[in-house]
N, C-alpha and C. Protein backbone atom coordinates (compact mmCIF):
# COMPACT_ATOMS: atom_id res chain seq x y z
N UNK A 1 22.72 -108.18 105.88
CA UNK A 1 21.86 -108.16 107.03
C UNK A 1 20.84 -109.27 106.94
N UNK A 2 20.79 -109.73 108.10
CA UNK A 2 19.77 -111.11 107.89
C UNK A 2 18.08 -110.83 108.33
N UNK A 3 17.38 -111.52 108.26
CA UNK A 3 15.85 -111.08 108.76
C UNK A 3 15.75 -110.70 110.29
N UNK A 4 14.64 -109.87 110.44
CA UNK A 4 14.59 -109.13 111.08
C UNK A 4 13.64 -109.81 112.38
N UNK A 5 13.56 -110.15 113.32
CA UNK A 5 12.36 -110.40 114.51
C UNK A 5 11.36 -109.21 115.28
N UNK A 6 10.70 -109.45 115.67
CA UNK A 6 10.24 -108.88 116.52
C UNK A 6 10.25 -109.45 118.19
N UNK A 7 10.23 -109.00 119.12
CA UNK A 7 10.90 -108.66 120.73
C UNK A 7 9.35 -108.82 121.42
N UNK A 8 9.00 -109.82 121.43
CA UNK A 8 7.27 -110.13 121.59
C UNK A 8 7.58 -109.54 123.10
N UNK A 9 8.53 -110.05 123.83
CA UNK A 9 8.64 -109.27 125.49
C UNK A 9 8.48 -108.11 125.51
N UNK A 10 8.94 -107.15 124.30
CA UNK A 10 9.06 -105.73 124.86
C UNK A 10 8.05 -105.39 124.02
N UNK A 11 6.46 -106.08 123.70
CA UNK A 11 5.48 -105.48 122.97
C UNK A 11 5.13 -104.71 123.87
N UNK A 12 4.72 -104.47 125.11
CA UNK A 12 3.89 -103.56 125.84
C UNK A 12 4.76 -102.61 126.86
N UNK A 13 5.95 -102.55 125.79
CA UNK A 13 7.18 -101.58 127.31
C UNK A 13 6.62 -100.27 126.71
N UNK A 14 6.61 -99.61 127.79
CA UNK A 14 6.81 -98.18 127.83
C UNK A 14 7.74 -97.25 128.80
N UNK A 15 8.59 -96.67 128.14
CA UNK A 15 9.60 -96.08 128.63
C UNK A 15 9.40 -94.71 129.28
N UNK A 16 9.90 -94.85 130.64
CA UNK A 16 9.59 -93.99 131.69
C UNK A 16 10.72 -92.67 131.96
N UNK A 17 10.87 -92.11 131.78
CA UNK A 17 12.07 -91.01 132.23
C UNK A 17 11.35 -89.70 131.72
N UNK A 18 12.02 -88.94 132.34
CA UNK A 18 11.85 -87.34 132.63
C UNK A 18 12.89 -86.62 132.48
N UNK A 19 12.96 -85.81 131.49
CA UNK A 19 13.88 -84.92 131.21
C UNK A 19 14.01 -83.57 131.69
N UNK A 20 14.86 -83.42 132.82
CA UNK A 20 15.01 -82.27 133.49
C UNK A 20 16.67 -81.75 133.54
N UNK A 21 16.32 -80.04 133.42
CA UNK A 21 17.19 -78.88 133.26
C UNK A 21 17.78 -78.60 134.25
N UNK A 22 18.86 -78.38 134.87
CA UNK A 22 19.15 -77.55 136.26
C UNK A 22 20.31 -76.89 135.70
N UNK A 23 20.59 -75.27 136.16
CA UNK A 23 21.43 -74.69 136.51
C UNK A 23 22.93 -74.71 137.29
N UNK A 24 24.01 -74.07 137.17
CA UNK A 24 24.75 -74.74 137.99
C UNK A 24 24.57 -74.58 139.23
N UNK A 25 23.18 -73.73 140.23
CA UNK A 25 22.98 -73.58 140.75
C UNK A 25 22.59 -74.25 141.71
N UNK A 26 21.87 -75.31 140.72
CA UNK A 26 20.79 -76.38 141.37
C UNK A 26 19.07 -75.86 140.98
N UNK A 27 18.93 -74.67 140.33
CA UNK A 27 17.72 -74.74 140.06
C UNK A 27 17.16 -74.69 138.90
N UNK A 28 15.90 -75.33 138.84
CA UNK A 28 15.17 -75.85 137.66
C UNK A 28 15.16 -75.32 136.58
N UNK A 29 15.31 -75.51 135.28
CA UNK A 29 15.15 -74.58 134.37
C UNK A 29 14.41 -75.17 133.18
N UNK A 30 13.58 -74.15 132.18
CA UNK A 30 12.83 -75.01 131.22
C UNK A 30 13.43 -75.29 130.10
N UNK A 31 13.11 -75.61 128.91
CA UNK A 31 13.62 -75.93 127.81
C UNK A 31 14.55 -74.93 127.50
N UNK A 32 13.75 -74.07 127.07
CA UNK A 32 14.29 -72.24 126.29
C UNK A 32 15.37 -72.04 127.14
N UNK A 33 15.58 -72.30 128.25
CA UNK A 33 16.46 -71.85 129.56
C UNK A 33 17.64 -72.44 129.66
N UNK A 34 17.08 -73.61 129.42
CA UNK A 34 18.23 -74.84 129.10
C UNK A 34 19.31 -74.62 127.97
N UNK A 35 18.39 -74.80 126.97
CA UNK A 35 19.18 -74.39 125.41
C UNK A 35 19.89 -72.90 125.36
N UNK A 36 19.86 -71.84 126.57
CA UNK A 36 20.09 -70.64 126.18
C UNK A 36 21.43 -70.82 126.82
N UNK A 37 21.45 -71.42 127.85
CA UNK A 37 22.73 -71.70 128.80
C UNK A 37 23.69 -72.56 127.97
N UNK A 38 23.23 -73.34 127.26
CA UNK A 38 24.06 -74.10 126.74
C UNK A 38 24.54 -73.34 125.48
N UNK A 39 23.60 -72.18 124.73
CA UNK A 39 24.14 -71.54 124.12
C UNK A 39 25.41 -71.00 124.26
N UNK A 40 25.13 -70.08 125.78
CA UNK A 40 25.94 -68.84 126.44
C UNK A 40 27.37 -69.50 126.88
N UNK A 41 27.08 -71.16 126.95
CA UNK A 41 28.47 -71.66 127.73
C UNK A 41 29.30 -71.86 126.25
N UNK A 42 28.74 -72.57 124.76
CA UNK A 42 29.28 -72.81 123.79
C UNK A 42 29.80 -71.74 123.23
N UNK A 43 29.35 -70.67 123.09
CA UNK A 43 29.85 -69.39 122.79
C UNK A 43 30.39 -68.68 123.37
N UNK A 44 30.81 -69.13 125.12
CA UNK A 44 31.90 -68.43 125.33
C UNK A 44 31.44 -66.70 126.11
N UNK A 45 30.06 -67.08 126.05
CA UNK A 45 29.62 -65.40 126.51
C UNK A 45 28.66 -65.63 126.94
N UNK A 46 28.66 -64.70 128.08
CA UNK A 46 27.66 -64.92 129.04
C UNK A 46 26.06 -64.54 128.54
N UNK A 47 25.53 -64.41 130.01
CA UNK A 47 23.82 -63.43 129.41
C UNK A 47 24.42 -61.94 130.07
N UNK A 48 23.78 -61.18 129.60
CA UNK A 48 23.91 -59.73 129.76
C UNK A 48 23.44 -59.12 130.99
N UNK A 49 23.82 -58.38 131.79
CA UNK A 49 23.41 -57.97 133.13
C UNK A 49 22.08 -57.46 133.76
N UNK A 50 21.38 -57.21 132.26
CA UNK A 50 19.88 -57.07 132.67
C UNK A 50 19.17 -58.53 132.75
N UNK A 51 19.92 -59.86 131.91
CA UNK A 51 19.23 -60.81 132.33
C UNK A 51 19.28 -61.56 133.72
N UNK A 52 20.84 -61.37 133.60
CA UNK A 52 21.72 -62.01 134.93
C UNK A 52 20.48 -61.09 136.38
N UNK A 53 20.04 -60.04 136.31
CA UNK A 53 19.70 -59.55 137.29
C UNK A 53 18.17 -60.00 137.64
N UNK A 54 17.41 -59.98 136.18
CA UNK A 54 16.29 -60.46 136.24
C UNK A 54 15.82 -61.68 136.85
N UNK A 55 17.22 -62.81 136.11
CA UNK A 55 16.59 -64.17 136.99
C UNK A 55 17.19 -64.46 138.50
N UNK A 56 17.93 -63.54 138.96
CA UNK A 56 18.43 -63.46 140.09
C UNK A 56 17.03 -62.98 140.80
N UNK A 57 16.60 -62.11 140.35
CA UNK A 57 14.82 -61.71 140.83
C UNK A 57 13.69 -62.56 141.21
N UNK A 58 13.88 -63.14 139.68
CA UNK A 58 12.90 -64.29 139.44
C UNK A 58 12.54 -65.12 140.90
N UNK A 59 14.28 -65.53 140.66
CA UNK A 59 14.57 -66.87 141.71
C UNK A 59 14.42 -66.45 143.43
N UNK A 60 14.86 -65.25 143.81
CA UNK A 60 14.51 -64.45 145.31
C UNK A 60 12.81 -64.25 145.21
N UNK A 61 12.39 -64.18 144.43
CA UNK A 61 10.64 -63.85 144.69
C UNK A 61 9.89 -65.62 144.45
N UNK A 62 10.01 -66.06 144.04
CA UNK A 62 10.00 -68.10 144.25
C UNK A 62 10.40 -68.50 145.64
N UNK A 63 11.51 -68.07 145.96
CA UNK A 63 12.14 -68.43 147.28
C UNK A 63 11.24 -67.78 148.18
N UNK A 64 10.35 -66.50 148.53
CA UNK A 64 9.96 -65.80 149.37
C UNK A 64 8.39 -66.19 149.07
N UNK A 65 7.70 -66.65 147.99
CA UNK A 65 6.83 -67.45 147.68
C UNK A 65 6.61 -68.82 148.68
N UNK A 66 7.26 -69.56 148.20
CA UNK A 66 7.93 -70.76 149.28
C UNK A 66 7.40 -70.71 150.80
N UNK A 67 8.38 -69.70 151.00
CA UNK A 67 8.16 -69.13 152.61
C UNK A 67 7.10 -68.65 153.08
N UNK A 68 6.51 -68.29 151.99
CA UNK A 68 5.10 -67.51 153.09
C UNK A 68 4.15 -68.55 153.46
N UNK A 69 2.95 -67.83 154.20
CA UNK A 69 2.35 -68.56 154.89
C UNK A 69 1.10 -68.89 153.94
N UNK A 70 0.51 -69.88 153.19
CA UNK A 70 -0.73 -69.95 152.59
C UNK A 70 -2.07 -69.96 153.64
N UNK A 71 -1.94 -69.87 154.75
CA UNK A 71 -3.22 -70.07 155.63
C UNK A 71 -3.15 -68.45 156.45
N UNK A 72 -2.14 -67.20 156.07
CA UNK A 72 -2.01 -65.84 156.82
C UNK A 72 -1.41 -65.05 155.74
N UNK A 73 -1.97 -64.18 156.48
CA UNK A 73 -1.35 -62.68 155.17
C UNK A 73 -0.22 -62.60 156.06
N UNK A 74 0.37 -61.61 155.20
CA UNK A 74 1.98 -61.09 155.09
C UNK A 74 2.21 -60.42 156.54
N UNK A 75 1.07 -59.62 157.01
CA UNK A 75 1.12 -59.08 158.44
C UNK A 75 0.40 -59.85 159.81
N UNK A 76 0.45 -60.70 159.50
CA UNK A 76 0.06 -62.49 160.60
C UNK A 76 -1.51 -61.51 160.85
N UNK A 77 -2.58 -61.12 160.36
CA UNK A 77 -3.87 -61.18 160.69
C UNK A 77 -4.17 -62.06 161.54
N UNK A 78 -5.00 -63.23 160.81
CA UNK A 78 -5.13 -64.54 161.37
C UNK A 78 -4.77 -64.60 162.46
N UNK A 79 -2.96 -64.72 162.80
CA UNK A 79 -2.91 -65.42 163.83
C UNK A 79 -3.54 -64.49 165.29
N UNK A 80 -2.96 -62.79 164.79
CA UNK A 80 -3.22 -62.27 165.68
C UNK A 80 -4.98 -62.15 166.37
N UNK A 81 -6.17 -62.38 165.26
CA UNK A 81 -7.27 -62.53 165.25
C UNK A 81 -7.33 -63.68 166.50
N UNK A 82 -6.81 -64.65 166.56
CA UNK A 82 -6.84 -66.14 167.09
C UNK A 82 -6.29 -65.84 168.30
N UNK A 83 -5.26 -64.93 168.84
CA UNK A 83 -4.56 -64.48 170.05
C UNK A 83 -5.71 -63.91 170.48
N UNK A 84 -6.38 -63.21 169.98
CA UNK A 84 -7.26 -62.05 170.86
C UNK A 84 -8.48 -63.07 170.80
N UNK A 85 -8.81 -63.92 170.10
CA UNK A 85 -10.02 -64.91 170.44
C UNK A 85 -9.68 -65.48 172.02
N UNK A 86 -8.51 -65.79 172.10
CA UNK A 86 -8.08 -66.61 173.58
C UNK A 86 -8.46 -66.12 174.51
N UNK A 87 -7.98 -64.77 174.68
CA UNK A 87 -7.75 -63.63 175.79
C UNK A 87 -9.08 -63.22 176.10
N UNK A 88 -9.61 -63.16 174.89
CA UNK A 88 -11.22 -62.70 175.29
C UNK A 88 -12.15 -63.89 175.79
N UNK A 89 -11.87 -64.89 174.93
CA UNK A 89 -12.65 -65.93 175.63
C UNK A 89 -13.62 -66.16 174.57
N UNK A 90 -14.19 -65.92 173.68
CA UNK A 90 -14.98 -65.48 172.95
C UNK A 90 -14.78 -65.96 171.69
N UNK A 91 -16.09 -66.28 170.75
CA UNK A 91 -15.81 -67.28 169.62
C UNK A 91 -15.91 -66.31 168.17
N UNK A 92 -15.76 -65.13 168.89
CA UNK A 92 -15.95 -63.90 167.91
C UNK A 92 -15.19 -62.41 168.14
N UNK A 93 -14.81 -61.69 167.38
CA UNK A 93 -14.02 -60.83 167.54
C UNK A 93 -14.80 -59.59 167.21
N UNK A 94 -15.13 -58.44 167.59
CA UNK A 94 -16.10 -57.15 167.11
C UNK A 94 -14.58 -56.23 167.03
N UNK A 95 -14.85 -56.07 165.19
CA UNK A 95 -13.96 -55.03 164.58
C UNK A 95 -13.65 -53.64 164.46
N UNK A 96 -15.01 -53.36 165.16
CA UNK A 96 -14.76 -51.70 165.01
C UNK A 96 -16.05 -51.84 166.19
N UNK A 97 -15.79 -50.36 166.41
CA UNK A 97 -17.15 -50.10 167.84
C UNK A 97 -16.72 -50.39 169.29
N UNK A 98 -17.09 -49.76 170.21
CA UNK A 98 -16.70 -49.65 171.67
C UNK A 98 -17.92 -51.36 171.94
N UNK A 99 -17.33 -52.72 172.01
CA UNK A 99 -18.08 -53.80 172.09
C UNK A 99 -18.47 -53.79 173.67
N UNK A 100 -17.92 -53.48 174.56
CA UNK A 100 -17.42 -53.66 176.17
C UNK A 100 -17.34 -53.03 177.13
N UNK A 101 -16.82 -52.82 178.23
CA UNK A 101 -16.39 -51.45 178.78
C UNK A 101 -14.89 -51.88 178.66
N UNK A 102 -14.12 -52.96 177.82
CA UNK A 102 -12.87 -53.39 178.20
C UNK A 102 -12.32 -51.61 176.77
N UNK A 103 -12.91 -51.86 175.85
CA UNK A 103 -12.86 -50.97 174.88
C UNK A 103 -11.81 -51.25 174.03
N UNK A 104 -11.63 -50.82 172.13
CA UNK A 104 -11.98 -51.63 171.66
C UNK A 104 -10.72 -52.22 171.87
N UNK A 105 -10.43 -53.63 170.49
CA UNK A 105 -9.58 -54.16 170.34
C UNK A 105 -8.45 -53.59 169.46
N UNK A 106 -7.30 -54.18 170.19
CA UNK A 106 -6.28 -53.72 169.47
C UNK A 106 -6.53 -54.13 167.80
N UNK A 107 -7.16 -54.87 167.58
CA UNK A 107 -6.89 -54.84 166.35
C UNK A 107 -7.72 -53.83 165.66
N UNK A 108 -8.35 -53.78 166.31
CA UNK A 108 -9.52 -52.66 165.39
C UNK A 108 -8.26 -51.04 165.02
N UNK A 109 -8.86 -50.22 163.96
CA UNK A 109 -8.07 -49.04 163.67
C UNK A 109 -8.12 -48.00 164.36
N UNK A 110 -7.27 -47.19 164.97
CA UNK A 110 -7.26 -46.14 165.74
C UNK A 110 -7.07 -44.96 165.12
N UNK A 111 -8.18 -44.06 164.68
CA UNK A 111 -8.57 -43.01 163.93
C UNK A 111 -7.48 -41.64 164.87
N UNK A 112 -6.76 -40.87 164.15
CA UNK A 112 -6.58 -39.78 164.64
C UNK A 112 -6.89 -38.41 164.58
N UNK A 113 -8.48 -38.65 164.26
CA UNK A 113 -8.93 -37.20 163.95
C UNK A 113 -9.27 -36.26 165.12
């Protein structure tokens, strides 16, 4: 072997890449997740039906995450708050109490005692 140089061009490289996992699914997976699959495929045996079910879970509650709304709760509050701002005209909504003679708002709770 003859002497050795140094690569004065590649003094200041830094190497860029990202090492990412996916499923045959298409979705992301981490290290541990990675290596377990690759276990389960080398060995010929799967994961067991409490796992298989779990990340089937996992992955439907991410997906429904996704979907929701970050600016409304689960039962559209908000928006409906904003419907009855229109109708009334009004830059405020009164939550409970006879406000009017219109009487109250639907949104307010209707006691059945």
């Amino acid at each position: 072997m003859g002497p050795t140089t140094t690569f004065k061009e590649k003094a200041g490289y830094q190497p860029t890449f990202v090492l990412a996992y996916h499923d045959t699914a298409g979705h992301a997976m981490n290290q541990k997740e990675a290596f377990r699959d690759l276990s389960h495929k080398f060995h010929g045996k799967g994961p067991g039906k409490m796992k298989t079910e779990r990340r089937a879970k996992k992955y439907l509650e991410e997906k429904l995450m996704l979907e929701m709304s970050s600016t409304d709760t689960p039962l559209h509050t908000v928006q409906k708050m904003q419907q009855k701002q229109q109708e009334l005209q009004t830059p405020y909504i009164v939550l409970s109490g006879a406000a009017s003679a219109k009487g109250p708002t639907p949104i307010s709770k209707k006691s059945n005692y």
